[in-house]
N, C-alpha and C. Protein backbone atom coordinates (compact mmCIF):
# COMPACT_ATOMS: atom_id res chain seq x y z
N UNK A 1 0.81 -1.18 0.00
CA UNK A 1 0.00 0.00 0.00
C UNK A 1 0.86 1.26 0.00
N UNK A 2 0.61 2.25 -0.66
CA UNK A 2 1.07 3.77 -1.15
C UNK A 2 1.02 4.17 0.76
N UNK A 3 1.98 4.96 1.00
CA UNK A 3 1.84 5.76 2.00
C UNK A 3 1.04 7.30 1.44
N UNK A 4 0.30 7.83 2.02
CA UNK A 4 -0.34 9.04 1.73
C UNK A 4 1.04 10.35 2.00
N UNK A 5 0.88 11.00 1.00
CA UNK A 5 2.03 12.01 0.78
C UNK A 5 1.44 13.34 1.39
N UNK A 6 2.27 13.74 2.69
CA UNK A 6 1.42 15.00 2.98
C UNK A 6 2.16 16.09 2.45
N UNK A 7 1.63 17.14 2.44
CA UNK A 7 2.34 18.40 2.00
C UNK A 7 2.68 18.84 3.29
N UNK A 8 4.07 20.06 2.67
CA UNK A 8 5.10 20.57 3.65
C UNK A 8 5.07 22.09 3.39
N UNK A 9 5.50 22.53 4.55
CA UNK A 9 5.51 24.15 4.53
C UNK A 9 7.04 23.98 3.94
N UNK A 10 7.57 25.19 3.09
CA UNK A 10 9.26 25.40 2.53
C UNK A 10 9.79 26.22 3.48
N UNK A 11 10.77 26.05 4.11
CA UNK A 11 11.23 26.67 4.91
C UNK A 11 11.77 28.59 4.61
N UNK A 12 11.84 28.27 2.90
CA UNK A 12 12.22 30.07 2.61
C UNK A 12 11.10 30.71 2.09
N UNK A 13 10.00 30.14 1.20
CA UNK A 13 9.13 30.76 1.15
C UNK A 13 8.01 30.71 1.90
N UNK A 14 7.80 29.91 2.16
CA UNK A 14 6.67 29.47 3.59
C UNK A 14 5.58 28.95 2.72
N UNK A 15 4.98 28.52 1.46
CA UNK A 15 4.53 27.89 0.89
C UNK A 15 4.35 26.34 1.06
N UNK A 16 3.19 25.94 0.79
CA UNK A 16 3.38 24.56 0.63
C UNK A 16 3.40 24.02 -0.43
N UNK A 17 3.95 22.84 0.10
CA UNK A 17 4.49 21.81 -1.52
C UNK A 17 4.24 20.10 -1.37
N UNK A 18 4.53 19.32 -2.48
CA UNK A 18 4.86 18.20 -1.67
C UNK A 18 5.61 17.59 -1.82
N UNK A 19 6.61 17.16 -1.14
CA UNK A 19 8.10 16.58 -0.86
C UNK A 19 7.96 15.50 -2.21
N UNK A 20 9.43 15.66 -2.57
CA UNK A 20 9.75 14.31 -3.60
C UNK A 20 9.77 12.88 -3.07
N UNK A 21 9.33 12.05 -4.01
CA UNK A 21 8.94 10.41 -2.88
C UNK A 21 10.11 9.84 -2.40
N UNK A 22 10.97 10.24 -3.27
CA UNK A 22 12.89 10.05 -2.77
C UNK A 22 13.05 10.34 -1.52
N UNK A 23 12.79 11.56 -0.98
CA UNK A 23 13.57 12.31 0.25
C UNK A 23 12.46 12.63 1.62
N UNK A 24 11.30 12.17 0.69
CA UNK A 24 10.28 13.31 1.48
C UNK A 24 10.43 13.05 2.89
N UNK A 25 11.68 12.38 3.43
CA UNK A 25 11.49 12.36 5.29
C UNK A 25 12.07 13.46 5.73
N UNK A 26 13.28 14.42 4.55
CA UNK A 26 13.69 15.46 5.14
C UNK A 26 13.85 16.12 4.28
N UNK A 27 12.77 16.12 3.18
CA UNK A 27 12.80 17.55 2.08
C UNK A 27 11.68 18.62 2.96
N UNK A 28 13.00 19.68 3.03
CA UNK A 28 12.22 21.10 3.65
C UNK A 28 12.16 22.29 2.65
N UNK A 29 12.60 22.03 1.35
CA UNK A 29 12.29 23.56 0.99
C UNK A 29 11.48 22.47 -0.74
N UNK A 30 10.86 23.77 -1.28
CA UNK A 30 10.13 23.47 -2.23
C UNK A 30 11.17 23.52 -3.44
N UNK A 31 10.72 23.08 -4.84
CA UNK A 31 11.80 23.18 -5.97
C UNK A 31 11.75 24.51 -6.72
N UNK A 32 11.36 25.73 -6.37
CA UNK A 32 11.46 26.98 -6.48
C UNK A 32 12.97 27.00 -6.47
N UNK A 33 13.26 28.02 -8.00
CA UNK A 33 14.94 28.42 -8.04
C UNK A 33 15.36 29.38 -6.62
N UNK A 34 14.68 29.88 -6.21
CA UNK A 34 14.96 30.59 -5.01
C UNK A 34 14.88 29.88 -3.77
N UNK A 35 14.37 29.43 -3.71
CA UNK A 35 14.25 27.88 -2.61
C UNK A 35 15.12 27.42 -2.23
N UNK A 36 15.50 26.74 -3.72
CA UNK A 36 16.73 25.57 -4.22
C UNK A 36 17.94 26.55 -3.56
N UNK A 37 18.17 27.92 -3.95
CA UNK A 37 19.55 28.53 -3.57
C UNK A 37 19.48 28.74 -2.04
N UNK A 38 18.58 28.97 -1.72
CA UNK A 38 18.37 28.96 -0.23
C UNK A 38 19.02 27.85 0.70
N UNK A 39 18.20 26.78 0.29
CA UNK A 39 18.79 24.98 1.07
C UNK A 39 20.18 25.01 0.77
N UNK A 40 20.54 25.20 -0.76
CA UNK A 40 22.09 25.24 -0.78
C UNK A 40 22.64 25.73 0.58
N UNK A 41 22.06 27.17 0.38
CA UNK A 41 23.09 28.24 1.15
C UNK A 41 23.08 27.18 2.72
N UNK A 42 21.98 27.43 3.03
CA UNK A 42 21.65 26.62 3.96
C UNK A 42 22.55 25.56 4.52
N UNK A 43 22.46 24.59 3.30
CA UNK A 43 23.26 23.11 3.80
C UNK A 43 24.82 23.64 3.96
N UNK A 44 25.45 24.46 2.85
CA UNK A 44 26.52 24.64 3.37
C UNK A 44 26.86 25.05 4.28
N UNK A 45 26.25 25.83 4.98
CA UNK A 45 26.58 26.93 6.78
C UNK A 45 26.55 25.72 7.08
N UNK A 46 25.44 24.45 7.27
CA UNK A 46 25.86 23.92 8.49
C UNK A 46 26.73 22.48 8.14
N UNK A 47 27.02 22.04 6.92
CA UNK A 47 28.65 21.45 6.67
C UNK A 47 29.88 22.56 7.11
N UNK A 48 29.91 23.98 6.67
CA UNK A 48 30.44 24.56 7.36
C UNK A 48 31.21 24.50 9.26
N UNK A 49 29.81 24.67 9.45
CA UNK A 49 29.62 25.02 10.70
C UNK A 49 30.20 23.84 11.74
N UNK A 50 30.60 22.59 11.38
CA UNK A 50 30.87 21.56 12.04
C UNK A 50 32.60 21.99 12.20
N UNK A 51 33.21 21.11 13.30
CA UNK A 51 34.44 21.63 13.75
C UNK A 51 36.10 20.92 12.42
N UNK A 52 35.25 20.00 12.30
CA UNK A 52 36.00 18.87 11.23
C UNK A 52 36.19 19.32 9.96
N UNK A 53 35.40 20.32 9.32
CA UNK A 53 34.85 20.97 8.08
C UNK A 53 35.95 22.15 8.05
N UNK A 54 36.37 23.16 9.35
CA UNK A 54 36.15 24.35 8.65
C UNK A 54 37.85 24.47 7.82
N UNK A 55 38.61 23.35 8.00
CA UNK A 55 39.88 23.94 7.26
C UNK A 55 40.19 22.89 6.02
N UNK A 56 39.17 22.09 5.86
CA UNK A 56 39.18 20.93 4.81
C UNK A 56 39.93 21.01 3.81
N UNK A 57 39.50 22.57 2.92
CA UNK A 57 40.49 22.49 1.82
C UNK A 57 41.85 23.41 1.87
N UNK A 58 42.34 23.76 3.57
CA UNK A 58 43.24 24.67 3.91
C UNK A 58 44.04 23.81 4.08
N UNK A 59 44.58 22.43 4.19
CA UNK A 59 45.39 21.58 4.67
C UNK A 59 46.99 21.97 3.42
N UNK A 60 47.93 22.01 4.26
CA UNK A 60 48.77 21.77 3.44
C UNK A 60 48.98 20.66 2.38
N UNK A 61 48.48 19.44 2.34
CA UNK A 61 48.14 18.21 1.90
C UNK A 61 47.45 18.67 0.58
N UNK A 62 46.45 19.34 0.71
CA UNK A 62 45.59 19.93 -0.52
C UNK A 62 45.76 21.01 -1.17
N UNK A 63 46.74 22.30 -0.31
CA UNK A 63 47.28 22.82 -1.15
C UNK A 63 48.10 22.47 -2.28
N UNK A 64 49.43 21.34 -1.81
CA UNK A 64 50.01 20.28 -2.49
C UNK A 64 49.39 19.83 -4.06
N UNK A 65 47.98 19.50 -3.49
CA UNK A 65 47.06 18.21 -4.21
C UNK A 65 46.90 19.11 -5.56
N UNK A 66 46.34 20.39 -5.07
CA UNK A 66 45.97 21.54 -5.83
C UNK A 66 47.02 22.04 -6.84
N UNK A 67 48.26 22.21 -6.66
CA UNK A 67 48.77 22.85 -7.14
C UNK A 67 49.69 21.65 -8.29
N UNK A 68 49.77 20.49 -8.35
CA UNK A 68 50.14 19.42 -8.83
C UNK A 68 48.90 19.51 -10.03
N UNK A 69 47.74 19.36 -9.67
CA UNK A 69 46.70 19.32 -10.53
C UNK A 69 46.64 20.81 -11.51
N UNK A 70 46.68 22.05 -11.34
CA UNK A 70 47.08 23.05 -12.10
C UNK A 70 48.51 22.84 -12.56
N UNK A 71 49.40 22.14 -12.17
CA UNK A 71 50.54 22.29 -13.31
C UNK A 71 50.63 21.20 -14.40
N UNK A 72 49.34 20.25 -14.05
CA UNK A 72 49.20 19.06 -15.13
C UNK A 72 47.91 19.66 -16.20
N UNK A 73 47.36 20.54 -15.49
CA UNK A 73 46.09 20.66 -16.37
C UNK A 73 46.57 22.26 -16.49
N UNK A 74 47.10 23.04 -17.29
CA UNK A 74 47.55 24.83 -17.53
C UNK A 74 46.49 24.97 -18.46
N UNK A 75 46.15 25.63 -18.38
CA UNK A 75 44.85 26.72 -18.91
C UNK A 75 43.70 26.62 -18.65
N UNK A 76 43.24 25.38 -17.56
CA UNK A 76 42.29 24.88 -17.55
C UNK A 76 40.65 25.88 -17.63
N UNK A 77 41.30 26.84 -16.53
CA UNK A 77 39.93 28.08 -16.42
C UNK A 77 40.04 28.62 -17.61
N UNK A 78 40.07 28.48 -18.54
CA UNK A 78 40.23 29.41 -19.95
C UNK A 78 39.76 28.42 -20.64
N UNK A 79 39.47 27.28 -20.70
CA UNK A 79 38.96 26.52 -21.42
C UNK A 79 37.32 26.17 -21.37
N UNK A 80 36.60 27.12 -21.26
CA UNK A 80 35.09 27.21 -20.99
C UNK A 80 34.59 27.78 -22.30
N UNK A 81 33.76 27.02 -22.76
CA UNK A 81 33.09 27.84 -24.42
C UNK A 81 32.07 26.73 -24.74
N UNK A 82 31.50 26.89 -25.51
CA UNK A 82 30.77 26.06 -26.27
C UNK A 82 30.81 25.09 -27.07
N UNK A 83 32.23 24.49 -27.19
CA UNK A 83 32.89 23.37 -27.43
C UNK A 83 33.66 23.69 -28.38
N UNK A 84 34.30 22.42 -29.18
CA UNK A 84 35.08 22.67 -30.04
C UNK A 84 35.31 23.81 -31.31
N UNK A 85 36.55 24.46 -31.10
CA UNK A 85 36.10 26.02 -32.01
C UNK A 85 35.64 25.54 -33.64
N UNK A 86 36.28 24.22 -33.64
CA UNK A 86 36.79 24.23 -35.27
C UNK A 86 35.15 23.10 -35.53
N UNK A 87 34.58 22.98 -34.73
CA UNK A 87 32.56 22.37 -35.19
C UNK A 87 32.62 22.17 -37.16
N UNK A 88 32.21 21.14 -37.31
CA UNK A 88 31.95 20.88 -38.77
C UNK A 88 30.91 21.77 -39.32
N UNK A 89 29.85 21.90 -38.52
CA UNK A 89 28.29 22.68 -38.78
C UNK A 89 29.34 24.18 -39.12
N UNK A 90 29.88 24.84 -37.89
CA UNK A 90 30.32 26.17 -37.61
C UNK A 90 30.49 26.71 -39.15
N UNK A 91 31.78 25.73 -39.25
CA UNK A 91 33.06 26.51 -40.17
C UNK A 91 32.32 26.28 -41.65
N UNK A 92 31.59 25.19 -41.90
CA UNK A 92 30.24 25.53 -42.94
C UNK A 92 29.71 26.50 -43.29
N UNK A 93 29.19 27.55 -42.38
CA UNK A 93 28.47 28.17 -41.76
C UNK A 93 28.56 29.80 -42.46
N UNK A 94 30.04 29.53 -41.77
CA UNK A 94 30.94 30.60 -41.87
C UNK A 94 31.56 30.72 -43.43
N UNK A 95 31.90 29.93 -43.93
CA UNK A 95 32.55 29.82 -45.37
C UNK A 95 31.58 29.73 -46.25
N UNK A 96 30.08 29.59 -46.34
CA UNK A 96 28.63 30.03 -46.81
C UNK A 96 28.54 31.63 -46.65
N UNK A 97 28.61 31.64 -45.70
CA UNK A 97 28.72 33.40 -45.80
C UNK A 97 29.60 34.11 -46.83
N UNK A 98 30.53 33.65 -46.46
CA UNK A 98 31.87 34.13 -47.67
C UNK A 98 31.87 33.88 -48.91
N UNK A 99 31.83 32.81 -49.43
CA UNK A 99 31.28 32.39 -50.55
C UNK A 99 30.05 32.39 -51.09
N UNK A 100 29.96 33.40 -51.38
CA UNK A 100 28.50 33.22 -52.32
C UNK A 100 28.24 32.59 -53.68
N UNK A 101 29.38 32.33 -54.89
CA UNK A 101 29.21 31.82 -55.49
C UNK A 101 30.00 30.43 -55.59
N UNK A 102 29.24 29.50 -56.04
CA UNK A 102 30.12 28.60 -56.15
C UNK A 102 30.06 27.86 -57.47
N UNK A 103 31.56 27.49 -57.66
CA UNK A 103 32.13 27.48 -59.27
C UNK A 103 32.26 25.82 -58.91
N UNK A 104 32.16 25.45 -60.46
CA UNK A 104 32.44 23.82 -60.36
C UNK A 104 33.93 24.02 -61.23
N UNK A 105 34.91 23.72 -60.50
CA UNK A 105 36.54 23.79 -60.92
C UNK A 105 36.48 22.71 -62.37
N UNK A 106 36.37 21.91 -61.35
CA UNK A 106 36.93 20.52 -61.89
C UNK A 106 36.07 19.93 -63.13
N UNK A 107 34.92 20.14 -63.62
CA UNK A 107 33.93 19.92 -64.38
C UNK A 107 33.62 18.74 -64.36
N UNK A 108 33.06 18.26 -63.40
CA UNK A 108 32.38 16.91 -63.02
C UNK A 108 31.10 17.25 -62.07
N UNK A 109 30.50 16.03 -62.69
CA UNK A 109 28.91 16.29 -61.81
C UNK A 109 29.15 16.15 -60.62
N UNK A 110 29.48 17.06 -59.82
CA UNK A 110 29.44 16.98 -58.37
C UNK A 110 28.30 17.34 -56.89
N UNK A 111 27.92 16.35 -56.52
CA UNK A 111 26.58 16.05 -55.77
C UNK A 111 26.89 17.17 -54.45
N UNK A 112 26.15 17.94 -53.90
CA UNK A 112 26.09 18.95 -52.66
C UNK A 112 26.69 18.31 -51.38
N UNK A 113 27.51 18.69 -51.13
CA UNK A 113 27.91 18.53 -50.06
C UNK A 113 27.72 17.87 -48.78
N UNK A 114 26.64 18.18 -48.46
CA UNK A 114 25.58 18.06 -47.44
C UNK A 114 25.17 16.83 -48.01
N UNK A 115 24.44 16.92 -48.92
CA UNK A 115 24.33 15.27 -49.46
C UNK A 115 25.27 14.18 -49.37
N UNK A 116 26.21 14.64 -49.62
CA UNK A 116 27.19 13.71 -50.29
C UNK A 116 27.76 13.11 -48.50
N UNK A 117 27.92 13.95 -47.49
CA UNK A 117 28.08 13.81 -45.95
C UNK A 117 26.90 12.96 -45.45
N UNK A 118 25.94 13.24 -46.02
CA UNK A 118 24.84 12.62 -44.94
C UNK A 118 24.70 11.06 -45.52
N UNK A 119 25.07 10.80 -46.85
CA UNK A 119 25.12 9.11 -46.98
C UNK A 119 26.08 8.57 -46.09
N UNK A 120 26.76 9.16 -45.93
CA UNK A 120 28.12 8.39 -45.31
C UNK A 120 27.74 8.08 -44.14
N UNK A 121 28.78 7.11 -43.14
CA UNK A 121 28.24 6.85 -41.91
C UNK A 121 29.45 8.05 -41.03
N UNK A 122 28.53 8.32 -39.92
CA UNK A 122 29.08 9.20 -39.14
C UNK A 122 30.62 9.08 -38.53
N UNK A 123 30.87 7.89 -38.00
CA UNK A 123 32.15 6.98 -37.81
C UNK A 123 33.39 7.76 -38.84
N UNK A 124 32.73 7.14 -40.37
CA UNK A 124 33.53 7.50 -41.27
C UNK A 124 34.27 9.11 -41.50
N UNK A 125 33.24 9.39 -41.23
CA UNK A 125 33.56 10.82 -41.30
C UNK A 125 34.34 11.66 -40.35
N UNK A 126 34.14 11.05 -39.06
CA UNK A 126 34.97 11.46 -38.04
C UNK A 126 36.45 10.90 -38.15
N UNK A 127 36.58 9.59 -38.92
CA UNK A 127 37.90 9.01 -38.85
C UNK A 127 38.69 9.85 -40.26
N UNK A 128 38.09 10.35 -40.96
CA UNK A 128 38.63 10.71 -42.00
C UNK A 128 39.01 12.32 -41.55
N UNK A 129 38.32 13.02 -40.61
CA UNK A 129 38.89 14.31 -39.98
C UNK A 129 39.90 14.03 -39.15
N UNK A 130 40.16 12.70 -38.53
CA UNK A 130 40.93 12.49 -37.62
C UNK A 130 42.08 12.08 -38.18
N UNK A 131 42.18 11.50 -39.39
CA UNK A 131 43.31 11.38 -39.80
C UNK A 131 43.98 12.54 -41.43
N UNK A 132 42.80 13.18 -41.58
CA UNK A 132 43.26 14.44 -42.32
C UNK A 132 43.52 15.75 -41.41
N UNK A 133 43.43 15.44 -40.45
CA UNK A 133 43.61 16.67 -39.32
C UNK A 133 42.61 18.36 -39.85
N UNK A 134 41.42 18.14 -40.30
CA UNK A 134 41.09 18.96 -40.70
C UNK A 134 39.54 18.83 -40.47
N UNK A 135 38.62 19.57 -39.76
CA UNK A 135 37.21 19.50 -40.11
C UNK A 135 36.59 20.17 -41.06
N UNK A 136 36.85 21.09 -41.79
CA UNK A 136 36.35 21.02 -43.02
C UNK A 136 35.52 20.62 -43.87
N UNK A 137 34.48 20.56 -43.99
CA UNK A 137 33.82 20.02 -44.93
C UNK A 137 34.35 19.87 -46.70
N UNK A 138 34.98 21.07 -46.90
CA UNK A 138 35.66 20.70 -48.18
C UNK A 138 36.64 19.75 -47.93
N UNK A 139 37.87 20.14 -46.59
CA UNK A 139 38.75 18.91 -46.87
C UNK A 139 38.28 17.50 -47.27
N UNK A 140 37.11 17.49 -46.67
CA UNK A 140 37.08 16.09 -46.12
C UNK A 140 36.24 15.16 -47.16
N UNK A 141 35.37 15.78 -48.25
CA UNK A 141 34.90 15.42 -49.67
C UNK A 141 35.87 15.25 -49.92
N UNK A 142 37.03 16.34 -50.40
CA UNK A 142 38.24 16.05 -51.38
C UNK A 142 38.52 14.60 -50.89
N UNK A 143 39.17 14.32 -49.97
CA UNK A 143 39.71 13.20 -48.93
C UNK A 143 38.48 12.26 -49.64
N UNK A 144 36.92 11.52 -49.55
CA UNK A 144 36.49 10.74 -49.46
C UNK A 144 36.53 10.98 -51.51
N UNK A 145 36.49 11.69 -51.85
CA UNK A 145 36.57 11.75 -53.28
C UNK A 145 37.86 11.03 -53.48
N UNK A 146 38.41 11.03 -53.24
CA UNK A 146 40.13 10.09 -53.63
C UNK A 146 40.43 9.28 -52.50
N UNK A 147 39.71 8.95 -52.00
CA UNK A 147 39.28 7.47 -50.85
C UNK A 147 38.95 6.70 -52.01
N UNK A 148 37.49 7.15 -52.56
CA UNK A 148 36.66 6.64 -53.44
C UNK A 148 37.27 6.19 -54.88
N UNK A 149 37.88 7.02 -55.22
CA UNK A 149 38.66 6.39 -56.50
C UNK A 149 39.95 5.67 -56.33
N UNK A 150 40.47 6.01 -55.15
CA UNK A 150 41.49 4.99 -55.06
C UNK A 150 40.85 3.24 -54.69
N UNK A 151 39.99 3.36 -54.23
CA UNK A 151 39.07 1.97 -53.77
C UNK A 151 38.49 1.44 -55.16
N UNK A 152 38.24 2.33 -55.98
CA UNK A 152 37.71 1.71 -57.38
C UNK A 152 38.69 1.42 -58.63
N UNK A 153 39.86 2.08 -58.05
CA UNK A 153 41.33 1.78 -58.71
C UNK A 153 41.58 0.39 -58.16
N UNK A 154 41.59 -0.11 -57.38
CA UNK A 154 42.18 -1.06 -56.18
C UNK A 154 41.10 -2.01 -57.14
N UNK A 155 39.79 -2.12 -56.85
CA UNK A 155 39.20 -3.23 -57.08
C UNK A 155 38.52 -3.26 -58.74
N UNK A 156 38.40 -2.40 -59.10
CA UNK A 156 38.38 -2.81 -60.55
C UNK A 156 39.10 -2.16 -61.75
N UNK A 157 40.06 -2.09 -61.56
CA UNK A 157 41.41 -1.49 -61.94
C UNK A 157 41.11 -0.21 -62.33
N UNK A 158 42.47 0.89 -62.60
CA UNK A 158 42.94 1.89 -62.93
C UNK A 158 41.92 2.40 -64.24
N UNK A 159 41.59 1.52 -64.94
CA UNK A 159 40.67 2.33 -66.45
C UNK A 159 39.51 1.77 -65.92
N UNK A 160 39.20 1.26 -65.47
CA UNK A 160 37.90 1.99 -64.89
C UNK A 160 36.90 2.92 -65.03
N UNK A 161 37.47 3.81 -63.92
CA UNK A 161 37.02 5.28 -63.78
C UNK A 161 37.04 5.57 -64.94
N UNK A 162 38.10 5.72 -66.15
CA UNK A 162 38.03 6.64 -67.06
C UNK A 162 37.42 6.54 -68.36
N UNK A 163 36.47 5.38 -68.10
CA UNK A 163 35.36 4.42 -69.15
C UNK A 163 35.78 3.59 -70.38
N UNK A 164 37.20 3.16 -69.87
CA UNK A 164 37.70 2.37 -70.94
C UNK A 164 37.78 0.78 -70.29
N UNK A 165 36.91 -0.08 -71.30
CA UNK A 165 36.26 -1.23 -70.75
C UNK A 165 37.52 -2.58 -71.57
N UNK A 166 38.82 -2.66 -71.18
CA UNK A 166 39.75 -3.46 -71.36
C UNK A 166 39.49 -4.44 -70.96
N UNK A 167 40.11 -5.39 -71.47
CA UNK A 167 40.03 -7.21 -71.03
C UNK A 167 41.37 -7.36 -69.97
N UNK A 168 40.99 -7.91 -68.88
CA UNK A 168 41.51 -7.74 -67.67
C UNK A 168 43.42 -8.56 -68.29
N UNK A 169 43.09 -9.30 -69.02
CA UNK A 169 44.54 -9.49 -69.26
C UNK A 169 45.70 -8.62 -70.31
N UNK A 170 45.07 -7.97 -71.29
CA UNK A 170 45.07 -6.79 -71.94
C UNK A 170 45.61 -5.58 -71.31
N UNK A 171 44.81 -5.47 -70.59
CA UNK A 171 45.03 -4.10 -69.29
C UNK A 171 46.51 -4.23 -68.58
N UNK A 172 46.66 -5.71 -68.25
CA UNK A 172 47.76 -6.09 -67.39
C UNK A 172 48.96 -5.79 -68.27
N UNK A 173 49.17 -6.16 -69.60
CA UNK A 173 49.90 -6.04 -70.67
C UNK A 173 50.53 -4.75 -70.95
N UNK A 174 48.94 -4.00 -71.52
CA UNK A 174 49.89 -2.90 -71.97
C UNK A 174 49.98 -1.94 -70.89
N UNK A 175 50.04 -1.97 -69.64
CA UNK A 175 50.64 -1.23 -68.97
C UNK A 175 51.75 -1.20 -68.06
């Protein structure tokens, strides 16, 4: 059988609420953001306030601990942002802006970008930035564009690609 859930006065706003089924033997404040900072403040004075607490992280031991950990990790507080600067989406983004027109160099039917990324499997694509050292979206077509023909060089030889349909012993010959 359910125990009946009573409601509680919050100790900062004086409102009632009703305790979460987790805690409710000693939830005293309600889930109000002002509440919530309250109990914080709260719980810490009285972890504070105990005799064992008040020099915890003053110990020479942890100054030690502390200062070992900043000379392994240097820049660490400077490293807060929104993640990686060089984002595949971003630098897209950004080089769309700049480019407004776009020219076909090479004169081959070449499929959009975005298309041509989203068949692929995600894996792939990450291993191919990881070993072209580049996120890029152009690098990284170029890169699967001569992935791709080198794999169709490899397995059905060199003329191939270039629509010349040789007899596999022929091929071997005259080249």
């Amino acid at each position: 059988m359910r125990r009946r859930v009573r409601k509680r006065k919050c100790s900062h706003c004086k409102e009632y609420f009703y305790p979460d089924r987790r805690n409710r033997h000693h939830q005293e404040y309600c889930s109000k953001p002002d509440c919530r900072k309250a109990s914080k403040a709260a719980s810490q004075k009285r972890w504070l306030s105990k005799p064992e607490n008040r020099d915890y992280f003053r110990s020479a031991a942890n100054v030690l601990r502390v200062q070992m950990w900043r000379k392994d990790n240097p820049g660490y507080w400077r490293r807060q942002g929104s993640g990686p600067e060089d984002a595949l989406q971003d630098l897209l983004i950004e080089k769309a802006q700049k480019n407004q027109e776009v020219t076909n160099l090479k004169g081959k039917n070449d499929t959009a970008l975005q298309d041509f990324i989203s068949e692929q499997h995600i894996v792939l694509i990450g291993l191919i930035a990881q070993l072209t050292g580049s996120a890029l979206q152009d690098d990284i077509d170029c890169s699967i564009k001569r992935m791709q023909q080198l794999g169709n060089d490899i397995l059905k030889g060199p003329n191939h690609a270039k629509g010349e349909n040789y007899d596999e012993k022929t091929a071997r010959l005259s080249g």
